[in-house]
C-alpha atoms as a PDB file:
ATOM      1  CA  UNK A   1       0.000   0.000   0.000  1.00  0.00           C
ATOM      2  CA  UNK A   2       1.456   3.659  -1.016  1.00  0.00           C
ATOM      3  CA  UNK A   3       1.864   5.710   1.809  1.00  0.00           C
ATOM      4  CA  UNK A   4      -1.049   8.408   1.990  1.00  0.00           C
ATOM      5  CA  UNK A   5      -0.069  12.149   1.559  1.00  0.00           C
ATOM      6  CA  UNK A   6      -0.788  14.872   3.647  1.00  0.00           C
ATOM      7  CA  UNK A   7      -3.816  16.576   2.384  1.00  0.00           C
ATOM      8  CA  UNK A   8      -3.396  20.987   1.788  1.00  0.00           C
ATOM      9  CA  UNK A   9      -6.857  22.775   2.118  1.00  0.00           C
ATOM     10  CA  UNK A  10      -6.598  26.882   2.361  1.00  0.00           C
ATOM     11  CA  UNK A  11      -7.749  30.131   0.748  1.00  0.00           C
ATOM     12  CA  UNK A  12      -5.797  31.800  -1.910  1.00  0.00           C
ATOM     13  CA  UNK A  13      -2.658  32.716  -0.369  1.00  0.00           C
ATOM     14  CA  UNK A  14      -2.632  30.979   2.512  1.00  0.00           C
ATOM     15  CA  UNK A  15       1.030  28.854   1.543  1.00  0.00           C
ATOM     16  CA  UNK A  16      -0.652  25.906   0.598  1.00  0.00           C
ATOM     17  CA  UNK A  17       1.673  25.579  -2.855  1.00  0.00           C
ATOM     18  CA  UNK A  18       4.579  27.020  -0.797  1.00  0.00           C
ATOM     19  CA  UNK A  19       4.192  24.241   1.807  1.00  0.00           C
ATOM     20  CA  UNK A  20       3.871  21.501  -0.638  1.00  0.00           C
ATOM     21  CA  UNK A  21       6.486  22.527  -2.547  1.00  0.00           C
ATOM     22  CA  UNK A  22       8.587  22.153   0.796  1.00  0.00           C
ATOM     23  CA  UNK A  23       7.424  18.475   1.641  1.00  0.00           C
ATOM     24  CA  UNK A  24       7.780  17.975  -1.617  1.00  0.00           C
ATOM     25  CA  UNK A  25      11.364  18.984  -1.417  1.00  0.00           C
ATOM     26  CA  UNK A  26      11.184  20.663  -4.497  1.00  0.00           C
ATOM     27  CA  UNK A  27      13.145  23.882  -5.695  1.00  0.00           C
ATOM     28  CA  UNK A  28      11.161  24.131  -8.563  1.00  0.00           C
ATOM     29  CA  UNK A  29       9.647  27.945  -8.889  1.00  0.00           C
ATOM     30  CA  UNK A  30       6.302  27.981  -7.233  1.00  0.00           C
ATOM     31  CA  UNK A  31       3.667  28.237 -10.072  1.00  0.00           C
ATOM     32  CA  UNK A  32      -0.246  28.782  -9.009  1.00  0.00           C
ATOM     33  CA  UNK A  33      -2.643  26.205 -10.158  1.00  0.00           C
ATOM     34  CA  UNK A  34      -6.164  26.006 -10.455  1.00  0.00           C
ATOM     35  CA  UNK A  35      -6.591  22.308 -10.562  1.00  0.00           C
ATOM     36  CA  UNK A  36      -5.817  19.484  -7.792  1.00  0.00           C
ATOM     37  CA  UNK A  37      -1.781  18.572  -7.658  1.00  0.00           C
ATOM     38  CA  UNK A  38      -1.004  15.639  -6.240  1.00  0.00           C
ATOM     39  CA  UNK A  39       2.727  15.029  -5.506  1.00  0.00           C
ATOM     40  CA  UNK A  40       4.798  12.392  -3.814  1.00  0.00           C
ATOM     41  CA  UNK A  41       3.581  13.438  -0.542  1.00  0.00           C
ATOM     42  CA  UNK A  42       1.218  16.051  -0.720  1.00  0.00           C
ATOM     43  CA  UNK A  43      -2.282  17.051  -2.138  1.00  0.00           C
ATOM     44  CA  UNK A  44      -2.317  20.593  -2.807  1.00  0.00           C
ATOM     45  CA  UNK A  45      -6.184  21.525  -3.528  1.00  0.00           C
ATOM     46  CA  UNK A  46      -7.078  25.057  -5.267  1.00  0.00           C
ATOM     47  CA  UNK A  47      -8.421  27.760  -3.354  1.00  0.00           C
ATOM     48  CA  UNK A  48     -11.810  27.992  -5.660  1.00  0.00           C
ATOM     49  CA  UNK A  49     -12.656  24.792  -4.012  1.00  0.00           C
ATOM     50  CA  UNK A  50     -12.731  26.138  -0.583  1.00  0.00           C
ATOM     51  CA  UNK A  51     -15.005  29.332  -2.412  1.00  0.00           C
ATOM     52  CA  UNK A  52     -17.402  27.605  -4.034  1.00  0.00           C
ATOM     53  CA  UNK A  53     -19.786  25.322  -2.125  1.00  0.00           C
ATOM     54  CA  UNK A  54     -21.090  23.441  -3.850  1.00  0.00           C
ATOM     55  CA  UNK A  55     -16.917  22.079  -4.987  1.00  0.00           C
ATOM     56  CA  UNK A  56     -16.248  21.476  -1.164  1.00  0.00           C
ATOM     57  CA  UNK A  57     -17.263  17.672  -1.915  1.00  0.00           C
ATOM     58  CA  UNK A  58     -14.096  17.231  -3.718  1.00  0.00           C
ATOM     59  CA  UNK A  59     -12.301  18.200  -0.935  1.00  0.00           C
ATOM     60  CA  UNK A  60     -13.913  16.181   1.109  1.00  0.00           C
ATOM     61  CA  UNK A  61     -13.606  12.515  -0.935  1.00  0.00           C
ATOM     62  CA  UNK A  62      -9.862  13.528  -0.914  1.00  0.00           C
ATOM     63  CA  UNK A  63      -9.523  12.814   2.104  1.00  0.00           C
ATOM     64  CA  UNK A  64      -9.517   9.190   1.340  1.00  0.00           C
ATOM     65  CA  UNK A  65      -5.835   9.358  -0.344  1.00  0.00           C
ATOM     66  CA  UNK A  66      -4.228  11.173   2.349  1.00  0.00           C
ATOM     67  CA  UNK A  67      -2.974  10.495   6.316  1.00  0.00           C
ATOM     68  CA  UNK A  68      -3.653  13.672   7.718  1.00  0.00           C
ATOM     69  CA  UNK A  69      -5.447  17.299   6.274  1.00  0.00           C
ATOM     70  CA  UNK A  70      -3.752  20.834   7.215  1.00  0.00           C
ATOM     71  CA  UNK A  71      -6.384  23.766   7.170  1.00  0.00           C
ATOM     72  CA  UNK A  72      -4.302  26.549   6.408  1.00  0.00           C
ATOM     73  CA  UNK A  73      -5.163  29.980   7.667  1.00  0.00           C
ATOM     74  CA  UNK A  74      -3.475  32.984   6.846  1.00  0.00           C
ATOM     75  CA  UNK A  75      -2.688  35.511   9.288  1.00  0.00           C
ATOM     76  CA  UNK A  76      -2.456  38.474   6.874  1.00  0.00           C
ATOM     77  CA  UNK A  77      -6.152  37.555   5.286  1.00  0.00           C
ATOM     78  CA  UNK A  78      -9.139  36.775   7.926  1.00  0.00           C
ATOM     79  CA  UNK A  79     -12.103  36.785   6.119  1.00  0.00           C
ATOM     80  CA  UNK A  80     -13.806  33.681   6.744  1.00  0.00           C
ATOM     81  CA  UNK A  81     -12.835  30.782   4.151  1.00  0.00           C
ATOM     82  CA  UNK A  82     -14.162  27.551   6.142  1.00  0.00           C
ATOM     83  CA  UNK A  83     -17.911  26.752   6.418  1.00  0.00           C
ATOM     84  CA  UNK A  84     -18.488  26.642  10.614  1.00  0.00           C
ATOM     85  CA  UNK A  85     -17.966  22.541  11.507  1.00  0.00           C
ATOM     86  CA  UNK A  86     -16.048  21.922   8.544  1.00  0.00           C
ATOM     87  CA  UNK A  87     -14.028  19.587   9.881  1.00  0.00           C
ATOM     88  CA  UNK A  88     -16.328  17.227  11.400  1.00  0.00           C
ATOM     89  CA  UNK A  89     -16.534  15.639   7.922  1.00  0.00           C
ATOM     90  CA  UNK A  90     -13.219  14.549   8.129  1.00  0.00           C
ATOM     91  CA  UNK A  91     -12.476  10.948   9.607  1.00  0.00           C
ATOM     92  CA  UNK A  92      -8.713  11.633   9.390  1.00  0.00           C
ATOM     93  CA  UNK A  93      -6.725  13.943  11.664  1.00  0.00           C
ATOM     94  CA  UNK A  94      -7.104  17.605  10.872  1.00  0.00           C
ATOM     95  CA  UNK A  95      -4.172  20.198  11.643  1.00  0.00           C
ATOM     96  CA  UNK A  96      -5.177  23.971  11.859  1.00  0.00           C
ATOM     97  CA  UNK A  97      -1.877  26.243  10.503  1.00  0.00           C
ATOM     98  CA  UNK A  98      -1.996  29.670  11.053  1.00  0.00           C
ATOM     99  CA  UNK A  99       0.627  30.932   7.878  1.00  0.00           C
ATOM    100  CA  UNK A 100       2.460  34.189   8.477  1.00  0.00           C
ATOM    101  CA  UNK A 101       5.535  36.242   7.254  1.00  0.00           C
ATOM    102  CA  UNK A 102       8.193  37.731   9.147  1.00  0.00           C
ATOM    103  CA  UNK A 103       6.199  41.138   8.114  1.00  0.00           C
ATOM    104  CA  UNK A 104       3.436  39.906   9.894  1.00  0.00           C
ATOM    105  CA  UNK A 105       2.443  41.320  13.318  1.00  0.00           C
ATOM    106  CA  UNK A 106       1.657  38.083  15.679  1.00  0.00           C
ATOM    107  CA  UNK A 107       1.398  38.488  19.685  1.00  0.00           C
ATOM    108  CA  UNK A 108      -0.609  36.181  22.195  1.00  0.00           C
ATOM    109  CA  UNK A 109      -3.969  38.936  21.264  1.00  0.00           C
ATOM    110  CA  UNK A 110      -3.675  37.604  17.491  1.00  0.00           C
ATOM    111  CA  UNK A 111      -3.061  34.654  18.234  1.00  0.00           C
ATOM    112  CA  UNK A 112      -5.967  34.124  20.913  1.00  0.00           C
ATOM    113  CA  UNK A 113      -8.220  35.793  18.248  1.00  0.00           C
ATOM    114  CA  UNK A 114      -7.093  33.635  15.268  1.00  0.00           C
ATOM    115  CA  UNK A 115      -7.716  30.336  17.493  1.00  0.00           C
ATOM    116  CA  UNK A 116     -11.121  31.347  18.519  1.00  0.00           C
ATOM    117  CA  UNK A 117     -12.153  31.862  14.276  1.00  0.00           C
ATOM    118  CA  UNK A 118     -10.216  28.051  13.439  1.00  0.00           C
ATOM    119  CA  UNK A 119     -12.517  26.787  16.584  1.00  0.00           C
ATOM    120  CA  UNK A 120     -15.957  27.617  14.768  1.00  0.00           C
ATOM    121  CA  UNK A 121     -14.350  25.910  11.471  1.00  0.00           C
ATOM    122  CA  UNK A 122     -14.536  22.484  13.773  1.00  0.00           C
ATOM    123  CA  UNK A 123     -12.046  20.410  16.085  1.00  0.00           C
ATOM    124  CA  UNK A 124      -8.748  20.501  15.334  1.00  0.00           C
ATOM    125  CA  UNK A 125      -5.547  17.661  16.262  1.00  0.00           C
ATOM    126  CA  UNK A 126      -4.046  20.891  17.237  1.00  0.00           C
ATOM    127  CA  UNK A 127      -3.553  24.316  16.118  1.00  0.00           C
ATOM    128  CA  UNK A 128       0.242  26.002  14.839  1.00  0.00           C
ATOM    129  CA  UNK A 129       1.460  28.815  13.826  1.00  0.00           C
ATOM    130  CA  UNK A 130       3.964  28.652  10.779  1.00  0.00           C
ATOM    131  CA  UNK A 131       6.010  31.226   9.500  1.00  0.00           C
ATOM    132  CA  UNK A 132       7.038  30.127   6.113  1.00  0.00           C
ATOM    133  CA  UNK A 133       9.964  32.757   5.420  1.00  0.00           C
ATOM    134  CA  UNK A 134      11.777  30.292   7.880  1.00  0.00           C
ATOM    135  CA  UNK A 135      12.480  26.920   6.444  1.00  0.00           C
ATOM    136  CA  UNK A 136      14.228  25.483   9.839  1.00  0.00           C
ATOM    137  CA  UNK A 137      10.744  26.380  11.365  1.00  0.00           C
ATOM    138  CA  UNK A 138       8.376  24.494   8.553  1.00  0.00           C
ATOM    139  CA  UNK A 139      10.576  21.252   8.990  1.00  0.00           C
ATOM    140  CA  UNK A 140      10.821  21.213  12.598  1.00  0.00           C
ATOM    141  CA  UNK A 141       6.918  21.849  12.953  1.00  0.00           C
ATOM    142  CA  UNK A 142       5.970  19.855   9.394  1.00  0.00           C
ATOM    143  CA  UNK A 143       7.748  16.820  11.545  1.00  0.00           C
ATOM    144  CA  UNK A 144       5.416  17.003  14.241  1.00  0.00           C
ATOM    145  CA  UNK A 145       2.436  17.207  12.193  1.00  0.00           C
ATOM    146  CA  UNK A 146       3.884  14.181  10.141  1.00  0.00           C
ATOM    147  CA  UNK A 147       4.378  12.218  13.404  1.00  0.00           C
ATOM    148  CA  UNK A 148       0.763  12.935  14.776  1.00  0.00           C
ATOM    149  CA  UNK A 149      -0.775  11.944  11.502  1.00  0.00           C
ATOM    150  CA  UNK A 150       0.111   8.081  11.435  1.00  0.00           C
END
C-alpha cells in the first residue's frame, strides 16, 4: 500500500503551494494552479474549491488518499474561508496552521483571536502557527504534524 499524503486545504494565499512545494522537497519555482496537484507526498487543492460550495465535496472525498489534512489559515487575510464545523466531515486527523511572514504582526492577542475563528471551522488535532519565510521552522513543525498523523 502507497503511503497516503498529507492533504493541503486553504484560501488563496494561505502557503498551501509554498508548503507543498517544501514536503515535496522541491526547488522548482512555485507556479499557481487552479486544478488538484497531487505530488509524492502532498495534495495541494485550489483555493476555488474552498469558495465555491457546492466544490467542497471534492475536498472532502480527498480525504480518502491522504494520512492527515492541514487547514491553512493565513494571518495576513481573515475573512472567513471555512464553512463553521467543517471539519467534522473529516475521519482523518485535521491540523489547523496559522501561515504568516516575518512582516506579519503576531502576539498572544492575534493569536488568541485567530484560534477562537479556526474553533468555529470544527475540532482541530491541534492548532500552529507557521512562518514560512523560515524553512528550519516548517521542517521542525511539518515533523510534528507528520508524526501525529500516522
Amino acid at each position: 500500500m502507497k503511503d497516503k499524503k498529507i492533504l493541503l486545504i486553504g484560501p488563496r494565499n494561505s502557503g498551501k503551494t509554498t508548503l507543498a512545494h517544501f514536503l515535496e522537497e522541491l526547488d522548482k519555482p512555485i507556479r499557481k494552479q487552479a486544478h488538484i496537484v497531487y505530488g509524492k507526498k502532498t495534495i495541494d487543492t485550489p483555493s476555488t474549491y474552498l469558495e465555491s460550495p457546492w466544490m467542497r465535496q471534492h475536498i472532502i472525498s480527498l480525504q480518502q488518499n491522504a494520512s492527515l489534512a492541514l487547514f491553512l489559515y493565513p494571518l495576513n487575510n481573515q475573512r472567513k474561508s471555512y464553512p463553521p464545523g467543517f471539519t467534522q466531515v473529516f475521519r482523518i486527523p485535521v491540523y489547523g496552521v496559522v501561515t504568516y511572514t516575518h512582516k506579519d504582526y503576531l502576539n498572544l492577542e492575534v493569536k488568541e483571536e485567530v484560534v477562537k475563528k479556526l474553533k468555529e471551522v470544527g475540532q482541530f488535532k491541534e492548532i500552529i502557527f507557521i512562518n514560512v519565510d523560515n524553512q528550519d521552522e516548517m521542517a521542525r513543525k511539518l515533523k510534528i504534524i507528520k508524526k501525529g498523523g500516522k
